[in-house]
PDB file of N, CA and C in Angstrom:
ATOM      1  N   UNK A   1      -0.490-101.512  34.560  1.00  0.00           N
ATOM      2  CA  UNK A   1      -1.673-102.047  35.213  1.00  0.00           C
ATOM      3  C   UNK A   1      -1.313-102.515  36.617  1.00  0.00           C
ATOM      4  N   UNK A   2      -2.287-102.260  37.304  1.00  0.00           N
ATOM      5  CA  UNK A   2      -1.925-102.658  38.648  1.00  0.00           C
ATOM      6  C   UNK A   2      -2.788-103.439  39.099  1.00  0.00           C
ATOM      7  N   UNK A   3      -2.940-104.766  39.333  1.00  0.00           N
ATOM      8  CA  UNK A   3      -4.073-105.802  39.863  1.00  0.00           C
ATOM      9  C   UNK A   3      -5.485-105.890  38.633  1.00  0.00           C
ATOM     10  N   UNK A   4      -4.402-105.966  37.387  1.00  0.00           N
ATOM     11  CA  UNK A   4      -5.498-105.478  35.992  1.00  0.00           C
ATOM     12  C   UNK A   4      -5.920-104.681  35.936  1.00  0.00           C
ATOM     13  N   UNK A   5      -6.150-103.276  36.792  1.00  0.00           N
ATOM     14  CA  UNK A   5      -7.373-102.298  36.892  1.00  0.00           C
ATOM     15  C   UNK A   5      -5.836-101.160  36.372  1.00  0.00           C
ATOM     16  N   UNK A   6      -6.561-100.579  34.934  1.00  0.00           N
ATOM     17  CA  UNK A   6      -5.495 -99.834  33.799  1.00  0.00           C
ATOM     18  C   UNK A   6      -5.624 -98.240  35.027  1.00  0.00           C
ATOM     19  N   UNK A   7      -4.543 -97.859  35.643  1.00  0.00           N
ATOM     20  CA  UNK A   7      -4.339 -96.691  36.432  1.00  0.00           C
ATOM     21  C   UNK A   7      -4.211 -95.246  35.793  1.00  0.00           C
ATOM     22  N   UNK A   8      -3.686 -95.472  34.779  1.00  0.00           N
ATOM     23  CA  UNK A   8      -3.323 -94.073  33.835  1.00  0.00           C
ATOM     24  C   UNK A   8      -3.382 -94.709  32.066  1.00  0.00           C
ATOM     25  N   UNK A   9      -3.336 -93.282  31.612  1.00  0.00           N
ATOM     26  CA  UNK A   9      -3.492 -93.929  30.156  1.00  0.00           C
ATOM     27  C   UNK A   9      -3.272 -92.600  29.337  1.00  0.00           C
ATOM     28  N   UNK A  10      -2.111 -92.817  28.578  1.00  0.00           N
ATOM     29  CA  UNK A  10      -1.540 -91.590  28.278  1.00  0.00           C
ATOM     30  C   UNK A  10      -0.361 -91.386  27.353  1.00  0.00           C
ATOM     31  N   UNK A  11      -0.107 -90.608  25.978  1.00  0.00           N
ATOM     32  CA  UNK A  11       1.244 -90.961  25.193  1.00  0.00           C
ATOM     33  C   UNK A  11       2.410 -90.600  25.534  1.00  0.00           C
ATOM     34  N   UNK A  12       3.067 -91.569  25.375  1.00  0.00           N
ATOM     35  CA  UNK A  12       4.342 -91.502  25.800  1.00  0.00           C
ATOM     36  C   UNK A  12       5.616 -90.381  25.468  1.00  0.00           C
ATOM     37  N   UNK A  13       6.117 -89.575  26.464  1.00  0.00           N
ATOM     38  CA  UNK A  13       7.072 -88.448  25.978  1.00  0.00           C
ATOM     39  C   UNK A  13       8.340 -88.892  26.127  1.00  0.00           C
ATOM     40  N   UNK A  14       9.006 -88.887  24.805  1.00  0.00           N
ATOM     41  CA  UNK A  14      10.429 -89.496  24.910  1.00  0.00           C
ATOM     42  C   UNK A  14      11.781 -88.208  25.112  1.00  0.00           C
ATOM     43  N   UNK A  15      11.072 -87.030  25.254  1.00  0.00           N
ATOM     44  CA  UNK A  15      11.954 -86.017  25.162  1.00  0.00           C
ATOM     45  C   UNK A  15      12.828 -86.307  26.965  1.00  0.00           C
ATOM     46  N   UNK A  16      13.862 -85.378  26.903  1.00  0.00           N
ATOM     47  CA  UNK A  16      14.783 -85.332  28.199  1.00  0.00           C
ATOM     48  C   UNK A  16      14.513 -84.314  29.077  1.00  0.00           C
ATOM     49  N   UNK A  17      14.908 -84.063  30.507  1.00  0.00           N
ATOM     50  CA  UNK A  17      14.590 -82.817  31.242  1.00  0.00           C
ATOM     51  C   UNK A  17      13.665 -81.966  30.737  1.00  0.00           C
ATOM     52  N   UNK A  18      12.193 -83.154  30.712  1.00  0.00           N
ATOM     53  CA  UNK A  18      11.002 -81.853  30.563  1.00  0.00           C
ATOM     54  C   UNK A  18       9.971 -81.762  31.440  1.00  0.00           C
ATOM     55  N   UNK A  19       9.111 -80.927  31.714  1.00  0.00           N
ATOM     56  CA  UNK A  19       8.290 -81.187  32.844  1.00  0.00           C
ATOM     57  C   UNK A  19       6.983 -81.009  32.038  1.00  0.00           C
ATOM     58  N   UNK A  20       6.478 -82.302  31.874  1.00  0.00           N
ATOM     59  CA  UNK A  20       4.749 -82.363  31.481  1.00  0.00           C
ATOM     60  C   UNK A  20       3.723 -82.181  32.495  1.00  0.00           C
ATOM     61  N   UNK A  21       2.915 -80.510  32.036  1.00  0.00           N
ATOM     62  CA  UNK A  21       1.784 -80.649  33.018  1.00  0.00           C
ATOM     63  C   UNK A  21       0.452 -80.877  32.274  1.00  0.00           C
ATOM     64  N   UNK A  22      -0.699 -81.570  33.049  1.00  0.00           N
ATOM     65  CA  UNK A  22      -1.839 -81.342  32.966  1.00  0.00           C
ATOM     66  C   UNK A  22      -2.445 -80.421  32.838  1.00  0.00           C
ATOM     67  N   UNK A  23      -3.146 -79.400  32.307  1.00  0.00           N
ATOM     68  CA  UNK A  23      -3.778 -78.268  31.809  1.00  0.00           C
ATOM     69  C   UNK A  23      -4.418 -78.347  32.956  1.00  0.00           C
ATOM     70  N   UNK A  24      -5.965 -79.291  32.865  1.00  0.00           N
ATOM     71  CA  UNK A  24      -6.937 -78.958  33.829  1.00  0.00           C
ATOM     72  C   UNK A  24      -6.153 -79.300  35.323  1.00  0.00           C
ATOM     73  N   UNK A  25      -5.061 -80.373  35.535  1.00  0.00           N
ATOM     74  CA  UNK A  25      -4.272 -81.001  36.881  1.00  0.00           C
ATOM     75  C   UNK A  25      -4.253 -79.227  37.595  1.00  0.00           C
ATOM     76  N   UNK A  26      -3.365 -78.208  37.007  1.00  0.00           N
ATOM     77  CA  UNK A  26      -2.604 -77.224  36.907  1.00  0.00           C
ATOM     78  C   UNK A  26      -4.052 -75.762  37.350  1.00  0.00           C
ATOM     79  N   UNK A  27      -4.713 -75.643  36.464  1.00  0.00           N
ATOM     80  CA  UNK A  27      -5.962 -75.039  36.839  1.00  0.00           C
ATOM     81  C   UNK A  27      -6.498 -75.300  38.404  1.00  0.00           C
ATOM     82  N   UNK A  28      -6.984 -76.920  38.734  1.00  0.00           N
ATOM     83  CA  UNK A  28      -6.891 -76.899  39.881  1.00  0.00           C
ATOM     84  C   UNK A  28      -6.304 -77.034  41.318  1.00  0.00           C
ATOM     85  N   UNK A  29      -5.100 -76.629  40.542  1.00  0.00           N
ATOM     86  CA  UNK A  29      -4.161 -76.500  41.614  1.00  0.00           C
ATOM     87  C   UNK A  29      -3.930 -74.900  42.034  1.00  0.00           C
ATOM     88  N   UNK A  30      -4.386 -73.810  40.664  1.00  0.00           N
ATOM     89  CA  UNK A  30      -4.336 -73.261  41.195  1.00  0.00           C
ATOM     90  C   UNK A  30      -5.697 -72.681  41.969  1.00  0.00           C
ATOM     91  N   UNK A  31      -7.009 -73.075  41.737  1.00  0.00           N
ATOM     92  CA  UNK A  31      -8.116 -72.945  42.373  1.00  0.00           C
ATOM     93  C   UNK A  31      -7.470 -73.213  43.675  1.00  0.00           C
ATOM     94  N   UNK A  32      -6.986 -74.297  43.965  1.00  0.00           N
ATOM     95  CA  UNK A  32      -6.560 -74.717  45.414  1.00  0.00           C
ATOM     96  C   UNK A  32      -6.106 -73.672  46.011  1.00  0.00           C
ATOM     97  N   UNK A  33      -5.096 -73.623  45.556  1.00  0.00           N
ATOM     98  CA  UNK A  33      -4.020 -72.666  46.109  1.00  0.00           C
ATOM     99  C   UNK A  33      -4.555 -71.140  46.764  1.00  0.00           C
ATOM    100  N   UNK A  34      -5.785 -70.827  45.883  1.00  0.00           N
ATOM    101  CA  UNK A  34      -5.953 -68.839  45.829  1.00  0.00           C
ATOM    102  C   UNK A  34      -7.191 -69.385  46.904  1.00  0.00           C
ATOM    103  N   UNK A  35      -7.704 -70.581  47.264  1.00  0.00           N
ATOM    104  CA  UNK A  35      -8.799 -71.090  48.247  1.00  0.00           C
ATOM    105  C   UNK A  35      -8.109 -71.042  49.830  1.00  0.00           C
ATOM    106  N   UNK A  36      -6.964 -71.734  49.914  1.00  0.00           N
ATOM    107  CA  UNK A  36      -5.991 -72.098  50.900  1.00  0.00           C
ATOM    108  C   UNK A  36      -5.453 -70.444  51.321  1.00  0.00           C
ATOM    109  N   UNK A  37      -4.678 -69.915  50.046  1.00  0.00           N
ATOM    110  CA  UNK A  37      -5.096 -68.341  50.656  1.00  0.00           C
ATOM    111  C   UNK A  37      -6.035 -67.541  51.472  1.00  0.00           C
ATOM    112  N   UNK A  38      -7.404 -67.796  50.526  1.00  0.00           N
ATOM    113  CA  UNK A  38      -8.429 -67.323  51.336  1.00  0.00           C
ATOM    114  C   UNK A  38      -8.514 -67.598  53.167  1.00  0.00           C
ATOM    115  N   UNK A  39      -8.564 -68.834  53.193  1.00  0.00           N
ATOM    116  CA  UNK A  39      -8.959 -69.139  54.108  1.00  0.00           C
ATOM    117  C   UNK A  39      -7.443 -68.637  55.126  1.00  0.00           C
ATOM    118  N   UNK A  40      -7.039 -68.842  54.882  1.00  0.00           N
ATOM    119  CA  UNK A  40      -5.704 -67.974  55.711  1.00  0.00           C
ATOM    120  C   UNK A  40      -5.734 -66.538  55.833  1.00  0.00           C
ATOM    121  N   UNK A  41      -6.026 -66.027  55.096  1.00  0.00           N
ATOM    122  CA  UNK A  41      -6.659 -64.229  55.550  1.00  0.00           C
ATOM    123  C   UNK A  41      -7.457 -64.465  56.170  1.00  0.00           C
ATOM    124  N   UNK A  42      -8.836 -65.211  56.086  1.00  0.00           N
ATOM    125  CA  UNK A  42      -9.634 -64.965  56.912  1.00  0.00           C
ATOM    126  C   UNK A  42      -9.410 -65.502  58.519  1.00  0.00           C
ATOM    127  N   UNK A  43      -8.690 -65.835  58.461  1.00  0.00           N
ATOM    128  CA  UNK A  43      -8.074 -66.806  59.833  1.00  0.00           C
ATOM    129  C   UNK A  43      -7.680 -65.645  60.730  1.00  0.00           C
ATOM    130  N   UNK A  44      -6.474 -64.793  59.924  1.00  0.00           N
ATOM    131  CA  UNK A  44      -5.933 -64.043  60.341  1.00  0.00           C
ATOM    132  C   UNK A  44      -6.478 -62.857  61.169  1.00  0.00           C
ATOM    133  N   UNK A  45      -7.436 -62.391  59.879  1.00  0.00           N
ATOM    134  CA  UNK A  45      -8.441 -61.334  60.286  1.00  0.00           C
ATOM    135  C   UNK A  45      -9.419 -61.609  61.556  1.00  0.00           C
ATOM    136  N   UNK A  46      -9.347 -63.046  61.555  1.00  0.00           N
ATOM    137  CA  UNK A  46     -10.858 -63.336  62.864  1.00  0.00           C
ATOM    138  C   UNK A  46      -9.643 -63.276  63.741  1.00  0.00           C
ATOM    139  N   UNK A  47      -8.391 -63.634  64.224  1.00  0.00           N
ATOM    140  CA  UNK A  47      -7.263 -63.905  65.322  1.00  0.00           C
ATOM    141  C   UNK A  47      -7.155 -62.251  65.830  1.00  0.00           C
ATOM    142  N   UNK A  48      -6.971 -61.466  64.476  1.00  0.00           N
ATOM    143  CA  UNK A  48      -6.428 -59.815  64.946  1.00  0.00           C
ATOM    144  C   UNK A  48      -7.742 -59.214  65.379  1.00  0.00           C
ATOM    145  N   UNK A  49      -8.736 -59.259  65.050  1.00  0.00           N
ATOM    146  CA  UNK A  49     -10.162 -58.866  65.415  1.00  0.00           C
ATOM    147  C   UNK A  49     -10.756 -59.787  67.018  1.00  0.00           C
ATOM    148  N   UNK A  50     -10.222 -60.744  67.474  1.00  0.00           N
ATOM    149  CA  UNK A  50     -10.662 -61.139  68.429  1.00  0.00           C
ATOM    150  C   UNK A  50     -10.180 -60.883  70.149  1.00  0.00           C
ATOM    151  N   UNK A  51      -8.967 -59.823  69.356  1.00  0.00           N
ATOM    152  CA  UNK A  51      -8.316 -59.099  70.730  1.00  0.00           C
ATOM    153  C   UNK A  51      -7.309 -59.912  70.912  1.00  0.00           C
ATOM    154  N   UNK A  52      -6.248 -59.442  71.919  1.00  0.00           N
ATOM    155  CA  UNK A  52      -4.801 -60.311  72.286  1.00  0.00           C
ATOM    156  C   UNK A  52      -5.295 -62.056  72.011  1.00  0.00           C
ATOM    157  N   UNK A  53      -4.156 -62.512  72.094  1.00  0.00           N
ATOM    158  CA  UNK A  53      -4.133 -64.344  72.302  1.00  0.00           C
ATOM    159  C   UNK A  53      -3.759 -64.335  73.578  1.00  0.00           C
ATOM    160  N   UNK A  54      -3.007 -63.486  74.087  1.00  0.00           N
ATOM    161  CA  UNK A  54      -1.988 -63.579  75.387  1.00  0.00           C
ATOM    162  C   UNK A  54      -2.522 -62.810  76.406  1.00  0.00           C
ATOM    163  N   UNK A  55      -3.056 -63.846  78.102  1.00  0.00           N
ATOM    164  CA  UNK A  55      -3.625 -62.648  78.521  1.00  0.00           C
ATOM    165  C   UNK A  55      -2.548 -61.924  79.326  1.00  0.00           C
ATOM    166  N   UNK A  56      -2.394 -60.655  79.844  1.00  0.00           N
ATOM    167  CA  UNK A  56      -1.298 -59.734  80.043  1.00  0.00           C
ATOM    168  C   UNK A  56      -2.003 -58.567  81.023  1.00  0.00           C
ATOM    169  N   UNK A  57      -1.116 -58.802  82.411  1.00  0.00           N
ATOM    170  CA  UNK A  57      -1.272 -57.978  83.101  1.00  0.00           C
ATOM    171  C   UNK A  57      -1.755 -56.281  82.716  1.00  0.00           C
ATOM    172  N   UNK A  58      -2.746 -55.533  83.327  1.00  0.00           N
ATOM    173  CA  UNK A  58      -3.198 -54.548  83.026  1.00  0.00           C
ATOM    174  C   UNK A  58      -3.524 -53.200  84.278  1.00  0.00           C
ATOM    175  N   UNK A  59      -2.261 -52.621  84.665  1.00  0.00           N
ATOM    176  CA  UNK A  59      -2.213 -51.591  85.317  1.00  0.00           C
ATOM    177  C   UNK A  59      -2.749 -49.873  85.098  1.00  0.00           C
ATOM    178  N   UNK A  60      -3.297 -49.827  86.065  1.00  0.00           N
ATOM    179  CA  UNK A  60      -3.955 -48.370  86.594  1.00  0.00           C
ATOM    180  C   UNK A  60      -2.433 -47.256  85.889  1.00  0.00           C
ATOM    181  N   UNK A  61      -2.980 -46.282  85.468  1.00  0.00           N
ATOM    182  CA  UNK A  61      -2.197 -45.237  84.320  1.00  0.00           C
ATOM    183  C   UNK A  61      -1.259 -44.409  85.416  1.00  0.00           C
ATOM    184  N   UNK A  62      -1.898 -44.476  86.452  1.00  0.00           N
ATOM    185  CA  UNK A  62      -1.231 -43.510  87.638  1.00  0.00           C
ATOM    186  C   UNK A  62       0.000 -44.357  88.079  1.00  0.00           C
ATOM    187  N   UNK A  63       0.151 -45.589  88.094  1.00  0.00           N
ATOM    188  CA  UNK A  63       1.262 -46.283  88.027  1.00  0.00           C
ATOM    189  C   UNK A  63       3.070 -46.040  87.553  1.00  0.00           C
ATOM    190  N   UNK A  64       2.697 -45.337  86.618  1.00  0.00           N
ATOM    191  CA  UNK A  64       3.446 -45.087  85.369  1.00  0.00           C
ATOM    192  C   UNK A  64       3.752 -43.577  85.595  1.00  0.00           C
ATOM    193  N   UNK A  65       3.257 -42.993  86.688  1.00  0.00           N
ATOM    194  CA  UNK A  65       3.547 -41.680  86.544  1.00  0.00           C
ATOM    195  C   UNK A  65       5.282 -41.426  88.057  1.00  0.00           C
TER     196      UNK A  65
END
């Protein structure tokens, strides 16, 4: 308890080197995760679709000859 107000509430695992997860904790983590993806493709796709980032000198073709 922390300032009386009960924070967690839950049976106790006496086993050694184990890792207890939450079912639903775990579910939305991975909702998170495949969301945070999303939005990172789409990031990507609007950056490569919006033309260079860098602006960069642009010479006449006869230049080059």
């Amino acid at each position: 308890m922390t300032g009386g107000e009960i924070v967690a509430c839950h049976p106790r695992c006496w086993g050694r080197r184990q890792t207890l997860t939450d079912l639903d904790h775990a579910a939305t983590g991975v909702v998170t995760h495949q969301e945070v993806h999303r939005q990172t493709v789409r990031q990507t796709q609007l950056a490569a679709s919006s033309g260079p980032m860098v602006e960069v000198e642009q010479r006449e073709l006869g230049s080059y000859d």
